[in-house]
PDB file of N, CA and C in Angstrom:
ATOM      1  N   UNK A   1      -2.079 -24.428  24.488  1.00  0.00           N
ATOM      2  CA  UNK A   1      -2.259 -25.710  23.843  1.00  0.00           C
ATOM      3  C   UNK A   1      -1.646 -26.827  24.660  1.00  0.00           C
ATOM      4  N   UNK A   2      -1.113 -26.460  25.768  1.00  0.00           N
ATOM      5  CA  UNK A   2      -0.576 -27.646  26.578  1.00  0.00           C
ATOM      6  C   UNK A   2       0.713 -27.889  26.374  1.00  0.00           C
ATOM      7  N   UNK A   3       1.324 -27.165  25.821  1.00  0.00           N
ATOM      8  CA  UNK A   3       2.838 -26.972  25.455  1.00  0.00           C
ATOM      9  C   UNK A   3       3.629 -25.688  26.898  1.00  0.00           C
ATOM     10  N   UNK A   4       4.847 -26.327  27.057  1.00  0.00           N
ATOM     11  CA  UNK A   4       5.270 -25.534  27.914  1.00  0.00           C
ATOM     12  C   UNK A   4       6.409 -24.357  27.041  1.00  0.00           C
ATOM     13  N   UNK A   5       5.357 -23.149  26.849  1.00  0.00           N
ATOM     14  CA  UNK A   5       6.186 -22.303  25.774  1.00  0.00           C
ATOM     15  C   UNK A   5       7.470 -21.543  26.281  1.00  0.00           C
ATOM     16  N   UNK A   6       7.423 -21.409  27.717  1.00  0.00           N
ATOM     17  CA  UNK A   6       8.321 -21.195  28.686  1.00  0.00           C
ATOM     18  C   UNK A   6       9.960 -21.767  28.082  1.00  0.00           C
ATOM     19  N   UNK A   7       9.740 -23.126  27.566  1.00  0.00           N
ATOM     20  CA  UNK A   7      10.512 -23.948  27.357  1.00  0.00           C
ATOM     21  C   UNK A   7      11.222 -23.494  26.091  1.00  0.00           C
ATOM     22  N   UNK A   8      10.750 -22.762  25.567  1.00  0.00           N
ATOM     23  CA  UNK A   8      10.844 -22.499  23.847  1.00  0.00           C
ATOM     24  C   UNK A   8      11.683 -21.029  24.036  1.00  0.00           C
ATOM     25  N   UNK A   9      12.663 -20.765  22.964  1.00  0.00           N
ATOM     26  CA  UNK A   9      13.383 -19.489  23.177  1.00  0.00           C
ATOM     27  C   UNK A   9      12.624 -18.457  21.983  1.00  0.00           C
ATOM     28  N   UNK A  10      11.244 -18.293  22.345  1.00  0.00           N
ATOM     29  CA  UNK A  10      11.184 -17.542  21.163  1.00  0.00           C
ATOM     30  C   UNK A  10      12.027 -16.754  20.473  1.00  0.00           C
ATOM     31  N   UNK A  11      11.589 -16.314  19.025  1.00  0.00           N
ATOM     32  CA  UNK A  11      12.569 -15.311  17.944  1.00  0.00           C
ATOM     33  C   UNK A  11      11.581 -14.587  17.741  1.00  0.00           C
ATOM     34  N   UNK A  12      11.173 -12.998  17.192  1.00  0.00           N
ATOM     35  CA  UNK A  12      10.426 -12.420  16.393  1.00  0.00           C
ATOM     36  C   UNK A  12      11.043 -12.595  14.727  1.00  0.00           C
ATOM     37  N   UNK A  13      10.561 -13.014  13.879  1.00  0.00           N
ATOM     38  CA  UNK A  13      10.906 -12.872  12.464  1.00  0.00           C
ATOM     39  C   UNK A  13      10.469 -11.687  11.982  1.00  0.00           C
ATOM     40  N   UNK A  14       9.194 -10.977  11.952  1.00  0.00           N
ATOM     41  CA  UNK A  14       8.859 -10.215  11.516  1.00  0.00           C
ATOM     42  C   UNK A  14       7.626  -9.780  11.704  1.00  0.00           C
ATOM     43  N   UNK A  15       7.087  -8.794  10.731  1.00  0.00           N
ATOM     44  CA  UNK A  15       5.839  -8.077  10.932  1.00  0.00           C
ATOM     45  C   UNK A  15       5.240  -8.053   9.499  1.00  0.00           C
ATOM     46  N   UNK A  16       3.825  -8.551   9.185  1.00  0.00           N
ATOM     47  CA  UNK A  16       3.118  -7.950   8.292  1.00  0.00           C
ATOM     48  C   UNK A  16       1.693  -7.805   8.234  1.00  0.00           C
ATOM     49  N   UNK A  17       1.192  -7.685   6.886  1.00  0.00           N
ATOM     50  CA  UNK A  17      -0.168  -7.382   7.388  1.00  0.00           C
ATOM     51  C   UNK A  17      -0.945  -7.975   6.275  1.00  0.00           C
ATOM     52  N   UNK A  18      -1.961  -7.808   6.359  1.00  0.00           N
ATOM     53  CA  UNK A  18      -2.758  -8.828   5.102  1.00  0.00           C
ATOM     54  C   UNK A  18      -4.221  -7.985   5.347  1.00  0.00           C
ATOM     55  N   UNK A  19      -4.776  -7.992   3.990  1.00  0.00           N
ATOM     56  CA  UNK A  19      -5.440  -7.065   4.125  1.00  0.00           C
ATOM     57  C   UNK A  19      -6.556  -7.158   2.888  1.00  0.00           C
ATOM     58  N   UNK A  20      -8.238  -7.527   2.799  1.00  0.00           N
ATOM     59  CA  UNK A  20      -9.060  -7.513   1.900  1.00  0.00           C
ATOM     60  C   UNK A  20     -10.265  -7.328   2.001  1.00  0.00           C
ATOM     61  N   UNK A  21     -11.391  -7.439   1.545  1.00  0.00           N
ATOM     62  CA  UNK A  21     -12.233  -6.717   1.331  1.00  0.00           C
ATOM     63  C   UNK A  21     -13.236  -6.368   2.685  1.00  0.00           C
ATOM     64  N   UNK A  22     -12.756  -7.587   3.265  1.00  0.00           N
ATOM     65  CA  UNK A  22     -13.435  -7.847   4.960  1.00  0.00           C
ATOM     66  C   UNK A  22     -12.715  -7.385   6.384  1.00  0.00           C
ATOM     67  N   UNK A  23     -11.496  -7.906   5.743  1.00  0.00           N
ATOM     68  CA  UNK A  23     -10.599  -7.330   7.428  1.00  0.00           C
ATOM     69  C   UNK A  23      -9.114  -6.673   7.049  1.00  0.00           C
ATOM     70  N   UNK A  24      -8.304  -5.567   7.913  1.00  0.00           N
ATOM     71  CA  UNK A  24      -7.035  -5.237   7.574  1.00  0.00           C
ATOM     72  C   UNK A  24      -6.575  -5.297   8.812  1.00  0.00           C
ATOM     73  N   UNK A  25      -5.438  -6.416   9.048  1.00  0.00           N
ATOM     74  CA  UNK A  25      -4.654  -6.816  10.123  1.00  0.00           C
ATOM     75  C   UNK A  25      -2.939  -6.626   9.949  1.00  0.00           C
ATOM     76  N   UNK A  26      -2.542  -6.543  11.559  1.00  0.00           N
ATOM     77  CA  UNK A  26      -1.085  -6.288  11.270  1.00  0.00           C
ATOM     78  C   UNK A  26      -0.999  -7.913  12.121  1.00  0.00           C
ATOM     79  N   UNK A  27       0.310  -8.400  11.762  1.00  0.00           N
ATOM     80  CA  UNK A  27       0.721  -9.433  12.303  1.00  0.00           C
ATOM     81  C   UNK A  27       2.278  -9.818  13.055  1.00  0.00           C
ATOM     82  N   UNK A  28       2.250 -10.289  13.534  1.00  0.00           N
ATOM     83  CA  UNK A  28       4.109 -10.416  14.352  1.00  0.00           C
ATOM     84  C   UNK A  28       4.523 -11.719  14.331  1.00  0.00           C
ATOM     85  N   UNK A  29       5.636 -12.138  13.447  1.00  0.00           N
ATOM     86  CA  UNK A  29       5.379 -13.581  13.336  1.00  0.00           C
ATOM     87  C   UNK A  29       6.573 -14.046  14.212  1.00  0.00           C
ATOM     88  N   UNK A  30       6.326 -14.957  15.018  1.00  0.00           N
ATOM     89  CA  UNK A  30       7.087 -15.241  15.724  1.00  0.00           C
ATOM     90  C   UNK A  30       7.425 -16.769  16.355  1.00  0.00           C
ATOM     91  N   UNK A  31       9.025 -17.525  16.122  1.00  0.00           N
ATOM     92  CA  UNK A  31       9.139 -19.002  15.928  1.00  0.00           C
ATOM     93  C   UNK A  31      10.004 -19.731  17.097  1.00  0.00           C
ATOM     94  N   UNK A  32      10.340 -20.558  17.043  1.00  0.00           N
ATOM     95  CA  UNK A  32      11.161 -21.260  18.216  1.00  0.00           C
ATOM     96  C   UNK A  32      11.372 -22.682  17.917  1.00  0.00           C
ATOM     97  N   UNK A  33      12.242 -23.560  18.028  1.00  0.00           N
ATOM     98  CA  UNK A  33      12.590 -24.875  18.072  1.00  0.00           C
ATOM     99  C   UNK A  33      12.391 -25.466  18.992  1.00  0.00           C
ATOM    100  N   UNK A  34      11.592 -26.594  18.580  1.00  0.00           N
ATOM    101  CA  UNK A  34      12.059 -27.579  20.377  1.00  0.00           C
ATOM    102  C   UNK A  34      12.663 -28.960  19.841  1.00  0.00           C
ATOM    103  N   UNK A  35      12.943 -29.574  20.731  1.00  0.00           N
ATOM    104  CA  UNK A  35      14.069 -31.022  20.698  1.00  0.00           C
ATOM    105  C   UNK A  35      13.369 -31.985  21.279  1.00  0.00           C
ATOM    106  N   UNK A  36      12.035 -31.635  21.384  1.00  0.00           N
ATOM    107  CA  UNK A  36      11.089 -33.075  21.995  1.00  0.00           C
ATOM    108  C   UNK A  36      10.102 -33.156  21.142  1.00  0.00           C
ATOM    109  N   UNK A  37       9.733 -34.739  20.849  1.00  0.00           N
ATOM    110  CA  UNK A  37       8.255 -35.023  20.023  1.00  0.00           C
ATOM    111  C   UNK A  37       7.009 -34.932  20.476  1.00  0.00           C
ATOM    112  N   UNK A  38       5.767 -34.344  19.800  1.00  0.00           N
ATOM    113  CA  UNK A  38       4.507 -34.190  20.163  1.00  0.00           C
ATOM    114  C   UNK A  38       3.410 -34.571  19.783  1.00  0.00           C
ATOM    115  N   UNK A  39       3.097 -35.567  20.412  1.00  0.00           N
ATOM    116  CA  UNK A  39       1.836 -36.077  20.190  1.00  0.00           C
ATOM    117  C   UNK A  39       0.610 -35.527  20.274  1.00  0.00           C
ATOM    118  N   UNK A  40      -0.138 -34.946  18.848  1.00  0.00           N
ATOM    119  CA  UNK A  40      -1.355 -34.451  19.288  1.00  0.00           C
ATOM    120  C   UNK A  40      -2.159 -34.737  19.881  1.00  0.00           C
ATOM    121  N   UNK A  41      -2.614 -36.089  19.928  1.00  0.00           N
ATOM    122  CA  UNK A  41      -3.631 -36.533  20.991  1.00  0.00           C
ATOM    123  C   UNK A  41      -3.460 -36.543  22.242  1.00  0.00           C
ATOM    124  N   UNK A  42      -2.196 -36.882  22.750  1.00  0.00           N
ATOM    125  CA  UNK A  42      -1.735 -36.856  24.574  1.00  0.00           C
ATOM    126  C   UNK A  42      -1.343 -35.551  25.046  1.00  0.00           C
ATOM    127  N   UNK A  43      -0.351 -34.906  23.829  1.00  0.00           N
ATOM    128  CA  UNK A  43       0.359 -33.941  24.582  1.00  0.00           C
ATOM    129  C   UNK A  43      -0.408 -32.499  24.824  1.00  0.00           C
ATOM    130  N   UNK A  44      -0.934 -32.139  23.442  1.00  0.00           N
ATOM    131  CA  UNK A  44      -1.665 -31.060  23.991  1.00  0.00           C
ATOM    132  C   UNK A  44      -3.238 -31.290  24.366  1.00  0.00           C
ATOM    133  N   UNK A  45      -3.246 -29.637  25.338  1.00  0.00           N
ATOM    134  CA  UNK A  45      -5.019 -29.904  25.648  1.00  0.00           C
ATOM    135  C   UNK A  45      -5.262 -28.366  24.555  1.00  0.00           C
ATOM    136  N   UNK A  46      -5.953 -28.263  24.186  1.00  0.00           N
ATOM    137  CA  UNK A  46      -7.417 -27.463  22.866  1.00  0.00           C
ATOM    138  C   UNK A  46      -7.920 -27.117  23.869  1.00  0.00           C
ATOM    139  N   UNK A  47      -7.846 -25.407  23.933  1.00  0.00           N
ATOM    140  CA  UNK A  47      -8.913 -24.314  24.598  1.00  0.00           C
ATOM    141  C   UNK A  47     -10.223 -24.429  23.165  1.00  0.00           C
ATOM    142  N   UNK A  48     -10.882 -25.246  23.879  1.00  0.00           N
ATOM    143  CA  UNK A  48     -12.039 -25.786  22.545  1.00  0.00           C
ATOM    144  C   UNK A  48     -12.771 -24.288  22.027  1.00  0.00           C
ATOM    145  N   UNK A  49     -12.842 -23.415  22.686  1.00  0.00           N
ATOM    146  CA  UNK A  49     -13.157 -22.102  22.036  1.00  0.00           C
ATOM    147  C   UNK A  49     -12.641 -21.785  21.190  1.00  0.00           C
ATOM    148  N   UNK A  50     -11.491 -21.685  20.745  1.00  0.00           N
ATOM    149  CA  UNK A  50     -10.633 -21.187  20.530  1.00  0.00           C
ATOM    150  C   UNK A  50      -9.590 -21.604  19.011  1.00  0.00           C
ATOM    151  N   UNK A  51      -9.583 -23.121  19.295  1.00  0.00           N
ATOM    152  CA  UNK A  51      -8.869 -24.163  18.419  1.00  0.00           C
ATOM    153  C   UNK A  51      -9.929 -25.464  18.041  1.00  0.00           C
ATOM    154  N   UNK A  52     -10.107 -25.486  16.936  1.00  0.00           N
ATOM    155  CA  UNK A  52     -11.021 -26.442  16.264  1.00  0.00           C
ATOM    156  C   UNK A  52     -10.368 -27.819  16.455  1.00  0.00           C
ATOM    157  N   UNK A  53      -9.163 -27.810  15.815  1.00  0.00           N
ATOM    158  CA  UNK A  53      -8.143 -28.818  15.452  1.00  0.00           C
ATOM    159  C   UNK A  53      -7.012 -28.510  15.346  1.00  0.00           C
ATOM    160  N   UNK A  54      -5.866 -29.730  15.555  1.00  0.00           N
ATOM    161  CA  UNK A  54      -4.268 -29.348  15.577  1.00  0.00           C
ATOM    162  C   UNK A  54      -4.217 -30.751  14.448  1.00  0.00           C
ATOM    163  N   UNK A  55      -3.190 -30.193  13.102  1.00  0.00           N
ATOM    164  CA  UNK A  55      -2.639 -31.175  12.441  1.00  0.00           C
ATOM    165  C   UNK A  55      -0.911 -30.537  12.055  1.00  0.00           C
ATOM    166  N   UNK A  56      -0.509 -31.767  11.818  1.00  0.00           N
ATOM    167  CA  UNK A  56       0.685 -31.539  11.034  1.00  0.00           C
ATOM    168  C   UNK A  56       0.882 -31.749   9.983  1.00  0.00           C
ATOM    169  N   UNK A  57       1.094 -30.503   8.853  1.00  0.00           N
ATOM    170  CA  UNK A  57       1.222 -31.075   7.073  1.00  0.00           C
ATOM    171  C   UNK A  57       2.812 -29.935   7.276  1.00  0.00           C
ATOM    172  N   UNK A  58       2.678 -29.949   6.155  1.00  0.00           N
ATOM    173  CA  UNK A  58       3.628 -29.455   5.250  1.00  0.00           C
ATOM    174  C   UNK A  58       3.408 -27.898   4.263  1.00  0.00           C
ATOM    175  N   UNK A  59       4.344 -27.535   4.250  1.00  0.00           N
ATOM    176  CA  UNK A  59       3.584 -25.613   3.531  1.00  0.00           C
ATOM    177  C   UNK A  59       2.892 -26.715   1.671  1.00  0.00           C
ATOM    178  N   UNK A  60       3.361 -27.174   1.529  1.00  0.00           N
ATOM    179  CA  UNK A  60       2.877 -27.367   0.140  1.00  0.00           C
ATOM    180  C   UNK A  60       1.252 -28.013   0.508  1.00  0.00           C
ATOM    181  N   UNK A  61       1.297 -29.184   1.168  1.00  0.00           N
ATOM    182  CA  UNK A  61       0.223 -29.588   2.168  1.00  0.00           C
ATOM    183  C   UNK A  61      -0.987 -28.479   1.891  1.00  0.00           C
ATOM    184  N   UNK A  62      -0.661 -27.129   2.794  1.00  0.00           N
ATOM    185  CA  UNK A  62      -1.546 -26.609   3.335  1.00  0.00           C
ATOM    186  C   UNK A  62      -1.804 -25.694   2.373  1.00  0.00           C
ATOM    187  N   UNK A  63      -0.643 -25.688   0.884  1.00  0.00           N
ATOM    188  CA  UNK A  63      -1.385 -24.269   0.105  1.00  0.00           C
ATOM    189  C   UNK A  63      -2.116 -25.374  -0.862  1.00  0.00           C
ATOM    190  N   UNK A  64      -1.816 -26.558  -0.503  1.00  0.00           N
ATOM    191  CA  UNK A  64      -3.239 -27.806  -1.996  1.00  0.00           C
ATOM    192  C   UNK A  64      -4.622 -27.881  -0.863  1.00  0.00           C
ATOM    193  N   UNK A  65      -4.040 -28.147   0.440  1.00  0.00           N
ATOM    194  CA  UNK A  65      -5.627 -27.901   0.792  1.00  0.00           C
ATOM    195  C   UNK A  65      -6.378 -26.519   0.825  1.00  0.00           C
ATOM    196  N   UNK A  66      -5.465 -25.496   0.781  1.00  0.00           N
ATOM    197  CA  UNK A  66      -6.774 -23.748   0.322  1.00  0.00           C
ATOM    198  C   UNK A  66      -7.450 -23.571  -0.147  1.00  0.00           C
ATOM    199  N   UNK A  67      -6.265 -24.537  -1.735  1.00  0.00           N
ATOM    200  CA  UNK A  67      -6.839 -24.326  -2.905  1.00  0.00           C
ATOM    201  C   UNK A  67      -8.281 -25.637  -3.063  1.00  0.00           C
ATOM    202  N   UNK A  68      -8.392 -26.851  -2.525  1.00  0.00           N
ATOM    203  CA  UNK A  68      -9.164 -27.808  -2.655  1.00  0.00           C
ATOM    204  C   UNK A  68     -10.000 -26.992  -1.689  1.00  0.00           C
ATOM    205  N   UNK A  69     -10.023 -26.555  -0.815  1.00  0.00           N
ATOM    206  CA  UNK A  69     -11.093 -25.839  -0.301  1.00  0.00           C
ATOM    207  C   UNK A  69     -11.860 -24.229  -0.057  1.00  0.00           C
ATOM    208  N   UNK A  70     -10.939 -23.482  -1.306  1.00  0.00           N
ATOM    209  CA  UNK A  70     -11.077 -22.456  -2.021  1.00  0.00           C
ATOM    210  C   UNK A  70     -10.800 -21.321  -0.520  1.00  0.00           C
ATOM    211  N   UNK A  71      -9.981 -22.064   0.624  1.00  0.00           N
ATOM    212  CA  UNK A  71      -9.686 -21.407   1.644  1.00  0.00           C
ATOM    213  C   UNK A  71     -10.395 -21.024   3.051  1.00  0.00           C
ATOM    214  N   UNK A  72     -11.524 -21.741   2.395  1.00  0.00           N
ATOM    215  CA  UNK A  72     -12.308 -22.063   3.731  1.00  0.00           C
ATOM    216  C   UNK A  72     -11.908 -23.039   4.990  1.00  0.00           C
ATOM    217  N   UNK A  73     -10.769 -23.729   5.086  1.00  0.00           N
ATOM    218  CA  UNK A  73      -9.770 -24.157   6.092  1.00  0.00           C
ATOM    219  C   UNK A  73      -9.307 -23.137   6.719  1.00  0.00           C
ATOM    220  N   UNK A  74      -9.034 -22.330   6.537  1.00  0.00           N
ATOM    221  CA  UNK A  74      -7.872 -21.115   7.011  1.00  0.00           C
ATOM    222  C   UNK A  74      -8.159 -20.309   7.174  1.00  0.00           C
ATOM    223  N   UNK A  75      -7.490 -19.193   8.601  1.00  0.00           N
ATOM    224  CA  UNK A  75      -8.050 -17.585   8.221  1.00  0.00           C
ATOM    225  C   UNK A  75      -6.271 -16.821   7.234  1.00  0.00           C
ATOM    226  N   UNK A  76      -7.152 -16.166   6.332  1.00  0.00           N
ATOM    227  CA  UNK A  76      -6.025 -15.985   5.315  1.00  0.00           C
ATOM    228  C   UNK A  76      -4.615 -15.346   5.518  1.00  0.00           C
ATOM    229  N   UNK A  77      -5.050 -13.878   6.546  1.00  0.00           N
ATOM    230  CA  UNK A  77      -3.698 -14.086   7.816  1.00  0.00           C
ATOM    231  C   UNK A  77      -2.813 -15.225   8.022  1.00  0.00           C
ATOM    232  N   UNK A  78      -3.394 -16.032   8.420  1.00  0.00           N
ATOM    233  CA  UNK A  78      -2.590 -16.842   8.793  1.00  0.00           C
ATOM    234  C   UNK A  78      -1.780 -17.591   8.266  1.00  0.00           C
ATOM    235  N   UNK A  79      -2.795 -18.104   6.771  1.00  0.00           N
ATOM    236  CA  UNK A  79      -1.811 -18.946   5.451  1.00  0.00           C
ATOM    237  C   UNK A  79      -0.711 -17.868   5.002  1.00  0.00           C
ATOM    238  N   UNK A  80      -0.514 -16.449   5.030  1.00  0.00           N
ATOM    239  CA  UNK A  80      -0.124 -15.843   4.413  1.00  0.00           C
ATOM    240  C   UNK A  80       1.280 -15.726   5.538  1.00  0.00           C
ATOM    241  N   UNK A  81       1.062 -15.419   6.525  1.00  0.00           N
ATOM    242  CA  UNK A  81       2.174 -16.030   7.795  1.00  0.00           C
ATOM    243  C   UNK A  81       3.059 -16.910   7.605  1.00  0.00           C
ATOM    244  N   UNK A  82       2.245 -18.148   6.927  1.00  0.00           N
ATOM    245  CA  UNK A  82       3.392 -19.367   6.938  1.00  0.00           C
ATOM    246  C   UNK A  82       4.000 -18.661   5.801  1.00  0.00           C
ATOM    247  N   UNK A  83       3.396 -18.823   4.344  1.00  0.00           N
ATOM    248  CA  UNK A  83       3.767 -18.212   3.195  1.00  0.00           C
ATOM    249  C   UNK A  83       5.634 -17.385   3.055  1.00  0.00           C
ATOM    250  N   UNK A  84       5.161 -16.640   4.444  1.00  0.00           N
ATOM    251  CA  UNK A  84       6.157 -15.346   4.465  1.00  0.00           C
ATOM    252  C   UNK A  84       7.141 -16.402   5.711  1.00  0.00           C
ATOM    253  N   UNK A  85       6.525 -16.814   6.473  1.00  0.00           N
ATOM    254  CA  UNK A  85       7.810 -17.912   7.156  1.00  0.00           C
ATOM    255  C   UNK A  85       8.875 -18.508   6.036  1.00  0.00           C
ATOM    256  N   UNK A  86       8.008 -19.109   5.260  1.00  0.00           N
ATOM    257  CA  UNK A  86       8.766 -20.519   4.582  1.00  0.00           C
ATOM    258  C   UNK A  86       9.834 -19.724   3.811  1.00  0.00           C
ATOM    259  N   UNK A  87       9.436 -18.131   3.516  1.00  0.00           N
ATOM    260  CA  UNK A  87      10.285 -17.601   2.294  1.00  0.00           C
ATOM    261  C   UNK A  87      11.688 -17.259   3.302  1.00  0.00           C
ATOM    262  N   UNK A  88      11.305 -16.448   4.695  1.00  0.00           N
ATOM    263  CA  UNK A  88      12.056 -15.978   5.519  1.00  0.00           C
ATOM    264  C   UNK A  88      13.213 -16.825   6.128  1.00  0.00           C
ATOM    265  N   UNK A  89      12.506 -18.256   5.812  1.00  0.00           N
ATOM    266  CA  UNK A  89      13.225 -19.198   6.489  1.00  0.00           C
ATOM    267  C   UNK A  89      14.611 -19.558   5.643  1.00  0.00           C
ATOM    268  N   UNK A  90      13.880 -19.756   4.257  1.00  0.00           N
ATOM    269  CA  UNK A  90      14.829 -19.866   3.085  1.00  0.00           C
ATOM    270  C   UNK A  90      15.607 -18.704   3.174  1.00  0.00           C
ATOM    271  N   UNK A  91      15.327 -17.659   2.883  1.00  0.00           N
ATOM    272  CA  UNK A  91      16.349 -16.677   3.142  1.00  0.00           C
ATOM    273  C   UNK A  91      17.722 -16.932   4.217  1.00  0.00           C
ATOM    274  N   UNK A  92      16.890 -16.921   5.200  1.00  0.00           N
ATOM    275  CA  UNK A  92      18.164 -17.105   6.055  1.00  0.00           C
ATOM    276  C   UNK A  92      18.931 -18.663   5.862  1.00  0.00           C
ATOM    277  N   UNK A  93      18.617 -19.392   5.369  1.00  0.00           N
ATOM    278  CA  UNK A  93      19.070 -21.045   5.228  1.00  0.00           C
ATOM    279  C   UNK A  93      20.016 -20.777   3.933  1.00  0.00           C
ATOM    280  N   UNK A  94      19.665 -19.872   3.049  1.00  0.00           N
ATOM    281  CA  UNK A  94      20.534 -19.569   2.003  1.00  0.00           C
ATOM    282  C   UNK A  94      21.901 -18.418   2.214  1.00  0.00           C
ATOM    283  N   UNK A  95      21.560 -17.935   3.172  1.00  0.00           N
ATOM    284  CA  UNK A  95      22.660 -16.572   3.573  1.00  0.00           C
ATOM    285  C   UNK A  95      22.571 -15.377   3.133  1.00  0.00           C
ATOM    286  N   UNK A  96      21.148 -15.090   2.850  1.00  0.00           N
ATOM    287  CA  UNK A  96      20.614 -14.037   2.216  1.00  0.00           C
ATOM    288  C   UNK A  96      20.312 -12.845   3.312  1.00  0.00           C
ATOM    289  N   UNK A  97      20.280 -13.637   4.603  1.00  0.00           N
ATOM    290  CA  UNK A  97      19.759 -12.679   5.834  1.00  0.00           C
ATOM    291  C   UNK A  97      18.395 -12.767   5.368  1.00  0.00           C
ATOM    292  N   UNK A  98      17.292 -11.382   6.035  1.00  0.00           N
ATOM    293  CA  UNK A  98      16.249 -10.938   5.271  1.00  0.00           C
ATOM    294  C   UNK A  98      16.173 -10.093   4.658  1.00  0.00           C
ATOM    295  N   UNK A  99      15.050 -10.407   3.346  1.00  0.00           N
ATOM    296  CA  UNK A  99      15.544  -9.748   2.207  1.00  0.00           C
ATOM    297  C   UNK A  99      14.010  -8.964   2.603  1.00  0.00           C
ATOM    298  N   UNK A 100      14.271  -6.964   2.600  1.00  0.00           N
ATOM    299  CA  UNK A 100      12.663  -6.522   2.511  1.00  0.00           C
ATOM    300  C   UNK A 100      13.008  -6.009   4.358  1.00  0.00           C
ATOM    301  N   UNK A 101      11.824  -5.438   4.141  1.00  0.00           N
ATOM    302  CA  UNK A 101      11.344  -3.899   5.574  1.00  0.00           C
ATOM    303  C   UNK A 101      10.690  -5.527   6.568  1.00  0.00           C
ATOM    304  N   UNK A 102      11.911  -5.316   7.649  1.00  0.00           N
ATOM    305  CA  UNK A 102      11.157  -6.470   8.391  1.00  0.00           C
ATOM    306  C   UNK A 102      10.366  -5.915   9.347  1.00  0.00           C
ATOM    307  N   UNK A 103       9.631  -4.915   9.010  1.00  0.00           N
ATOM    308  CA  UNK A 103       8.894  -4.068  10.055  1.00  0.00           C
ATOM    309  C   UNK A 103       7.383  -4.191   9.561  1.00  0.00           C
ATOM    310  N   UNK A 104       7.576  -4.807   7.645  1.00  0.00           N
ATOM    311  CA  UNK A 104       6.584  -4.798   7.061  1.00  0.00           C
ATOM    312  C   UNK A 104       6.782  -5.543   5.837  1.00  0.00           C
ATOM    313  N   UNK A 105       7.010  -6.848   6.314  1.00  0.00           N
ATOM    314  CA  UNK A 105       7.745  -8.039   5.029  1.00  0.00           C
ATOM    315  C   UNK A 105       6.879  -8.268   4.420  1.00  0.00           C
ATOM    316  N   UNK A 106       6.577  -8.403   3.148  1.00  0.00           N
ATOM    317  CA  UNK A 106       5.820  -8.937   1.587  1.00  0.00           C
ATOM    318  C   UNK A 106       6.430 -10.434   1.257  1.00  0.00           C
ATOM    319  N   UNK A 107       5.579 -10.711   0.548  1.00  0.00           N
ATOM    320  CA  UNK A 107       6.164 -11.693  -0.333  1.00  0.00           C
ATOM    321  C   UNK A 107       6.530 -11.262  -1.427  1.00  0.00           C
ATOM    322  N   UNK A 108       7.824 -11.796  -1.995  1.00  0.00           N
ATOM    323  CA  UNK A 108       8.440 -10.989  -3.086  1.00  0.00           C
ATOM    324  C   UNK A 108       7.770 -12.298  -4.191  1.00  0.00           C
ATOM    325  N   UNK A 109       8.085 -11.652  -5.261  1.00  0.00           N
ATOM    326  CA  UNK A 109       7.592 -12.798  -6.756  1.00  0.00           C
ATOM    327  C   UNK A 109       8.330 -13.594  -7.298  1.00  0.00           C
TER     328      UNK A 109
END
């Protein structure tokens, strides 16, 4: 995407999988911080095969647009990724560590 990922210290968070009537995938989710701002229009370049569009929302953002578009925005993998980020993230922001098989994390209820 035109990002120098080199730059980034990746983390692995975890592993899961998502799975319905069409496809069963395993996934590796994996995050990093950076300390510089990014402009979608200048900074990155779109392997146009590949990437439709780059936006920035918010997890609440992106689970009102699923639902306004009954999820045809998204491949469901992927919403389900953030899903399990945002919880993982909280976890650790609370001092919970991770909670669950991080070899094969769920969303808990």
């Amino acid at each position: 995407m035109g990002l120098d990922a080199n730059a980034v210290d990746l983390q692995r968070a975890f592993t899961f999988q998502y799975e319905d009537e069409r496809v069963r995938v395993w996934g590796d989710l994996f995050y990093g911080f950076v300390e510089w701002s990014v402009n979608i229009a200048s900074d990155m370049r779109l392997q146009e095969e590949e990437v439709q569009a780059v936006e920035w929302m918010t997890m609440q953002e992106m689970e009102e647009r699923s639902i306004a578009t009954r999820g045809c925005d998204w491949l469901p993998d992927g919403l389900l990724g953030a899903r399990l980020f945002v919880q993982y993230a909280t976890d650790l922001a609370e001092g919970r560590g991770t909670v669950g098989n991080i070899n094969n994390y769920v969303l808990r209820e």
